[in-house]
Protein backbone atom coordinates (compact mmCIF):
# COMPACT_ATOMS: atom_id res chain seq x y z
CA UNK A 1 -26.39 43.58 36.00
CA UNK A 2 -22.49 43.80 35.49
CA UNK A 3 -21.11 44.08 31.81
CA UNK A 4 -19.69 40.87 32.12
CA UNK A 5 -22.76 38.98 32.73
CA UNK A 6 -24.73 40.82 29.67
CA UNK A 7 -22.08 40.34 27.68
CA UNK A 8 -22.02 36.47 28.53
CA UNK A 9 -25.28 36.37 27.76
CA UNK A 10 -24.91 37.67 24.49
CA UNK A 11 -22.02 35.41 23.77
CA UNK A 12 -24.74 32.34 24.03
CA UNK A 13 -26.91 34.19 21.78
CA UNK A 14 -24.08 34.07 19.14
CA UNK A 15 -23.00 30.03 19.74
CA UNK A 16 -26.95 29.24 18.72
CA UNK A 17 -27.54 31.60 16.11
CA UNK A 18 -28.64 29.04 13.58
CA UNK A 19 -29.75 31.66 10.64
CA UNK A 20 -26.01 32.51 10.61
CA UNK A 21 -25.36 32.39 6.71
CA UNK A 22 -21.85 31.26 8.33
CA UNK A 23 -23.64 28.57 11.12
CA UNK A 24 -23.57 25.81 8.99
CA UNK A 25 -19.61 26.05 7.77
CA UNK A 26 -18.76 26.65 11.72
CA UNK A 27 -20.63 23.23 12.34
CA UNK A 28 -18.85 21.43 9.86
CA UNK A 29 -15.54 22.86 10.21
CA UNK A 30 -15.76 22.14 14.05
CA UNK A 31 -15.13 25.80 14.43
CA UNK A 32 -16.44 28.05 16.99
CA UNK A 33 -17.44 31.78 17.22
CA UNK A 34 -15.52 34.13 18.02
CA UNK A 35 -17.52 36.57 20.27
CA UNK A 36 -14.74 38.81 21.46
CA UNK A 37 -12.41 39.24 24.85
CA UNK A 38 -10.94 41.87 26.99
CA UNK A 39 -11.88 44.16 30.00
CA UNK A 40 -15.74 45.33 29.58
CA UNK A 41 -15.01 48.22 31.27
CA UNK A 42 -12.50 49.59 28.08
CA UNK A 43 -11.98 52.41 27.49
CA UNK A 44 -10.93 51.67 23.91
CA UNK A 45 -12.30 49.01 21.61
CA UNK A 46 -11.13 47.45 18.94
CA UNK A 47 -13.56 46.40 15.86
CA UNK A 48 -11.86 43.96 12.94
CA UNK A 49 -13.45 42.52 10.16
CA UNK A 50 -13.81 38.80 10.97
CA UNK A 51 -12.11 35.42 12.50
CA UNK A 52 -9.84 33.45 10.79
CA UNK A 53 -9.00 29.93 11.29
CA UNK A 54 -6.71 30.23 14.58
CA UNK A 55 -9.12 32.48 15.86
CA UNK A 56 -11.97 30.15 14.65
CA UNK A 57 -10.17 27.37 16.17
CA UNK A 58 -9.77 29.59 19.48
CA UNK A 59 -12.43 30.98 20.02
CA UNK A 60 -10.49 34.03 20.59
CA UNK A 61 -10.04 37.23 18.22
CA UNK A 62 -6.37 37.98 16.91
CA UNK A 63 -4.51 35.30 17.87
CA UNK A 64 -3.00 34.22 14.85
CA UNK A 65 -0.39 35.96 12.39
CA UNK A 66 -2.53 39.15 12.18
CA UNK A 67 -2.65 39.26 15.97
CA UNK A 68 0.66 39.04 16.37
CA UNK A 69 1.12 42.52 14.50
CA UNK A 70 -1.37 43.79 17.05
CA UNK A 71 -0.01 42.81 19.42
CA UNK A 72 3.12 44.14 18.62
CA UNK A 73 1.46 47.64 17.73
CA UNK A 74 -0.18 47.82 21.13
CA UNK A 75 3.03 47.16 22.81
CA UNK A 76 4.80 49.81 20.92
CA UNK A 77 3.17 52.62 22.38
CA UNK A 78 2.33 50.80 25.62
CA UNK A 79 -1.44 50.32 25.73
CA UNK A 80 -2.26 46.74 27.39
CA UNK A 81 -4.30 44.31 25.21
CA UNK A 82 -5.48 43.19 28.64
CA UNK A 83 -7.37 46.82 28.98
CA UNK A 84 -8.99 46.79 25.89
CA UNK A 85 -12.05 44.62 24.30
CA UNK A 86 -11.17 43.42 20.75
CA UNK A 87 -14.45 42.01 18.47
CA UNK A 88 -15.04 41.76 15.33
CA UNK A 89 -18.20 42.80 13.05
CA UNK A 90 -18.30 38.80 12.20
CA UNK A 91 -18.13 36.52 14.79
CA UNK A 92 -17.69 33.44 12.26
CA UNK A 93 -14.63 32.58 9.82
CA UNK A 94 -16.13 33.09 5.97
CA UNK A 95 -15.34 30.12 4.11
CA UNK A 96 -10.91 30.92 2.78
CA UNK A 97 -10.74 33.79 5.04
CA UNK A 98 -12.34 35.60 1.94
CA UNK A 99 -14.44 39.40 2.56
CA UNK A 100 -17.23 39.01 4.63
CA UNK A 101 -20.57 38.89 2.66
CA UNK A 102 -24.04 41.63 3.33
CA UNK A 103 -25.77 39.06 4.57
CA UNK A 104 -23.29 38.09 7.28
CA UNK A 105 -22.27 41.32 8.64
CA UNK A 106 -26.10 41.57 8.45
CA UNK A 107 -26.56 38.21 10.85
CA UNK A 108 -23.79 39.86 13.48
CA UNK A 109 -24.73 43.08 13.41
CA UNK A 110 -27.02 43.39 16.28
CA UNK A 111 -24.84 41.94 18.46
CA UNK A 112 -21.67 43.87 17.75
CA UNK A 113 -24.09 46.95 18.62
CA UNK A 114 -24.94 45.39 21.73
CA UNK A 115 -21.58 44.84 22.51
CA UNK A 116 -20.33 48.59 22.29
CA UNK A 117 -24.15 49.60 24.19
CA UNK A 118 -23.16 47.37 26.88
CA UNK A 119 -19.26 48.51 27.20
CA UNK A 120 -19.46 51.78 26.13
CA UNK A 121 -15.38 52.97 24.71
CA UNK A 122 -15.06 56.23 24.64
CA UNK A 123 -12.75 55.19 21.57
CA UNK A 124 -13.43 52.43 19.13
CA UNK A 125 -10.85 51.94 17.21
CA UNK A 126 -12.04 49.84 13.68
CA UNK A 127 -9.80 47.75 11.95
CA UNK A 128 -9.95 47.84 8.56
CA UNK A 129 -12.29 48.80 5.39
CA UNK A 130 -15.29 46.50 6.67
CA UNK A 131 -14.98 47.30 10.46
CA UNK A 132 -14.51 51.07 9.55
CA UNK A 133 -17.69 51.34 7.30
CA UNK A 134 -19.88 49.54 9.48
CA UNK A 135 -19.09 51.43 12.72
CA UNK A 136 -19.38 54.95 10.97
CA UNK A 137 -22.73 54.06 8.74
CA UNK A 138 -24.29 52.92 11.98
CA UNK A 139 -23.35 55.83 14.25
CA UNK A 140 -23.48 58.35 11.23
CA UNK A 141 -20.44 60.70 11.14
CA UNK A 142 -20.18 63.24 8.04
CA UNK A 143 -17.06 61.29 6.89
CA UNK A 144 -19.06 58.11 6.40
CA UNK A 145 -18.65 56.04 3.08
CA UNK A 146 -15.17 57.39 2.79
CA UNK A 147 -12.55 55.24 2.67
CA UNK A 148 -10.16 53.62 4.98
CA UNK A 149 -7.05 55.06 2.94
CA UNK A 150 -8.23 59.00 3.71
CA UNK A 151 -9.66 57.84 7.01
CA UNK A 152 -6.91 56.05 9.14
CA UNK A 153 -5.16 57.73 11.97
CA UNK A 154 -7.70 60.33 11.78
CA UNK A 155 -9.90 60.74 15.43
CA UNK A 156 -13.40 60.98 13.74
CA UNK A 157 -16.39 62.61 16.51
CA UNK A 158 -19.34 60.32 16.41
CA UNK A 159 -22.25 59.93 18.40
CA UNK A 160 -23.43 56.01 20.09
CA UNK A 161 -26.60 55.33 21.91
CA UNK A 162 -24.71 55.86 25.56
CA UNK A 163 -22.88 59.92 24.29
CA UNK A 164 -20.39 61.06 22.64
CA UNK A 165 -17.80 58.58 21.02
CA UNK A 166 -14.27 59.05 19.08
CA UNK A 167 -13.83 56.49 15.65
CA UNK A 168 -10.49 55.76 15.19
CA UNK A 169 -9.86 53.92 11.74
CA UNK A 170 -7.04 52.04 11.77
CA UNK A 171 -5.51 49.62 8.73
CA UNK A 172 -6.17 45.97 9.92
CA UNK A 173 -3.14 44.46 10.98
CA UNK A 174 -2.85 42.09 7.93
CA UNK A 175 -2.48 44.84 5.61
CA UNK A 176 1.27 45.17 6.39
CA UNK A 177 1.71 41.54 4.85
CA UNK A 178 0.81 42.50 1.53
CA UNK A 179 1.73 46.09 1.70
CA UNK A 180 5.39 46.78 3.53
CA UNK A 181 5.09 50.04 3.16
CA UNK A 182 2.28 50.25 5.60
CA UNK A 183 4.16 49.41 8.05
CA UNK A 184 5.72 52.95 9.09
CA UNK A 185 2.07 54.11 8.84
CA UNK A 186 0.55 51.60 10.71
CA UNK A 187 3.05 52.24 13.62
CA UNK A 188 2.69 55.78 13.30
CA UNK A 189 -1.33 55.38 13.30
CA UNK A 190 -0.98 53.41 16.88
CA UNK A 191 0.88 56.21 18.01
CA UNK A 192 -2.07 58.78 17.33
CA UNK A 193 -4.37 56.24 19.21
CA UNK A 194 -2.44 56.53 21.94
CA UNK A 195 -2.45 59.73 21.97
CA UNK A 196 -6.52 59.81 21.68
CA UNK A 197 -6.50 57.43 24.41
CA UNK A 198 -4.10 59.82 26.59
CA UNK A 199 -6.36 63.07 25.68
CA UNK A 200 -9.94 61.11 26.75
CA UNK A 201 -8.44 60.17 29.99
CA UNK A 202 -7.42 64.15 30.82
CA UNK A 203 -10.98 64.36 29.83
């Protein structure tokens, strides 16, 4: 069955999950999920934290002012957004955009797994504190439970169901709104993945 297909099918797994601690906001927000988009045959993926309300409004990850900053990142060093997948370890908005909660990354987290089974990056590149520890707890890396500020820009050598796998931790996009001085860092981080990316495809 192509990736496309399973992934559809997962999709409609994620519009009726019901014991969602975040169903019943979606409902009466008139939101929707936000499963994820992009080529499921990436060789990079992106992991953020969770929707917000353009996405949630969208359906569609970072589309609002955080995506813009990706977008602008990926464009810097010339990697498509059209050639990547980009998800998120929640597929609902939490209630003011606040952290997401155990209990909901618990709800999603099955499916974010099946996401990177059924695509299989050979980099998956997490955005942010949440997206970084959940990735690395789940494929178990030595630098696990260490944080995003000694992590990022750092190629970390994991190991998914499918093989081998590089972790990429990257800031989330947002962060360079409250911190300016991420900004050189953040650019210079995007430059590293591209650099990753460049050194996978050699092989």
């Amino acid at each position: 069955m192509k990736k496309a297909v399973r992934l559809e099918a997962l999709a409609k797994g994620v519009r009726r999950l019901g014991d969602s601690p975040l169903y019943e906001y979606r409902e009466a927000q008139e939101y929707g999920p936000v499963f994820g988009e992009g080529d499921p045959d990436a060789e990079i993926m992106l992991v953020g934290e969770a929707p917000g309300r353009e996405e949630a409004e969208t359906g569609r990850p970072f589309v609002g002012r955080a995506g813009q900053v990706l977008d602008d990142l990926l464009a810097s060093v010339g990697l498509d957004r059209e050639h990547i997948y980009i998800t998120n370890v929640v597929k609902d908005r939490p209630p003011g955009n606040r952290d997401p909660r155990v209990g909901e990354i618990g709800a999603y987290a099955p499916y974010l797994l099946r996401q990177i089974q059924i695509i299989e990056p050979e980099i998956i590149a997490t955005l942010g504190r949440f997206a970084t520890a959940f990735v690395l707890e789940h494929f178990e890396p030595s630098e696990r439970g260490t944080s995003i500020g000694e992590l990022h820009g750092k190629p970390i050598e994991a190991e998914a169901p499918y093989g081998p796998v590089m972790v990429f931790p990257l800031y989330h996009p947002a962060a360079g709104f409250y911190n300016p001085d991420l900004k050189d860092v953040m650019a210079d981080d995007f430059r590293g993945l591209k650099r990753l990316a460049e050194s996978v495809a050699r092989g």
